[in-house]
Protein backbone atom coordinates (compact mmCIF):
# COMPACT_ATOMS: atom_id res chain seq x y z
CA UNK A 1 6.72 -13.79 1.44
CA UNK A 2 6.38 -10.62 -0.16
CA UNK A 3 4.19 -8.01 1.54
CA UNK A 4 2.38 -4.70 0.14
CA UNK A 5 1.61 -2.26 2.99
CA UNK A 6 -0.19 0.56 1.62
CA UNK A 7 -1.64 3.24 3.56
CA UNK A 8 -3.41 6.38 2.92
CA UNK A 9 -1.49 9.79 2.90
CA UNK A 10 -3.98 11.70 5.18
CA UNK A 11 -4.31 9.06 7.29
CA UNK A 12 -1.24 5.77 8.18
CA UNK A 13 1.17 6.59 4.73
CA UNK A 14 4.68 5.26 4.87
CA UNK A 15 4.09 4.26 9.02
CA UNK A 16 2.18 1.79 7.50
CA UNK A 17 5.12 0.04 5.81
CA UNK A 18 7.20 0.73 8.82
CA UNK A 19 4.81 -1.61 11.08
CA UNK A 20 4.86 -4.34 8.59
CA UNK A 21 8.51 -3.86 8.51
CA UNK A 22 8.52 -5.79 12.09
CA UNK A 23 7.09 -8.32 10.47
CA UNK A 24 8.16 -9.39 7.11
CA UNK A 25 11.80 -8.48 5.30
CA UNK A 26 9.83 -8.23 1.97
CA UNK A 27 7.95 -4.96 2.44
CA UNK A 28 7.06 -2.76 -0.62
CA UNK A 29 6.08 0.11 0.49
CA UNK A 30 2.70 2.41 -1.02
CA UNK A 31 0.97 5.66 -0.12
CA UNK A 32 -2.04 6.46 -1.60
CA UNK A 33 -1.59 10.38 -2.72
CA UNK A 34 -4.76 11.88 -1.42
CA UNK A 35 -6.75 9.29 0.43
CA UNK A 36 -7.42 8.72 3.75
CA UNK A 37 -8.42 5.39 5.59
CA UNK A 38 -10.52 4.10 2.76
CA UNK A 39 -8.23 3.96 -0.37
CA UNK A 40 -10.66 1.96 -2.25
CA UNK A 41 -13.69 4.46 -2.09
CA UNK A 42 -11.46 7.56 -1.80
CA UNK A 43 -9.12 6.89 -4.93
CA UNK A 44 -9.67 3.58 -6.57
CA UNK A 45 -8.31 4.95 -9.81
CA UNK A 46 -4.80 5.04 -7.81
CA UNK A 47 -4.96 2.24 -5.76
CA UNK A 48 -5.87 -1.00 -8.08
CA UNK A 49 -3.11 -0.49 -10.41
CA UNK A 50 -0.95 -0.15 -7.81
CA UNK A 51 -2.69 -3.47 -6.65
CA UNK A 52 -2.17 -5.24 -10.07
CA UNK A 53 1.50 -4.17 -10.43
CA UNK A 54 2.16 -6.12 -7.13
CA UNK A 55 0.23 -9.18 -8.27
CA UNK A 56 2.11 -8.71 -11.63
CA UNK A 57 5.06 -8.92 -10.38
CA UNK A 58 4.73 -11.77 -8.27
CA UNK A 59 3.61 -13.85 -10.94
């Protein structure tokens, strides 16, 4: 199953990818340039697309 761990660049970034990693084998991998833990109210401008590609693509 495919798997989008995104995490925030001031706060989890890339580590957050690397936990799901243990996990899944289908990990892409997102940081959110400028955002802490809430990437939603911090940069929403940033984070749905990247939200929509994923879906996109799975489609």
């Amino acid at each position: 199953m495919p798997v989008m761990a995104i995490g925030g660049e001031k706060s989890f970034g890339a580590v957050q990818a690397a936990i799901m990693r243990h996990l899944a084998t289908n990990v892409r991998e997102e940081v959110v340039v400028g955002s802490g833990h809430w990437l939603m109210e911090e940069r929403p401008e940033y984070t749905v697309p990247l939200i929509h590609r994923f879906l996109d693509d799975r489609m």
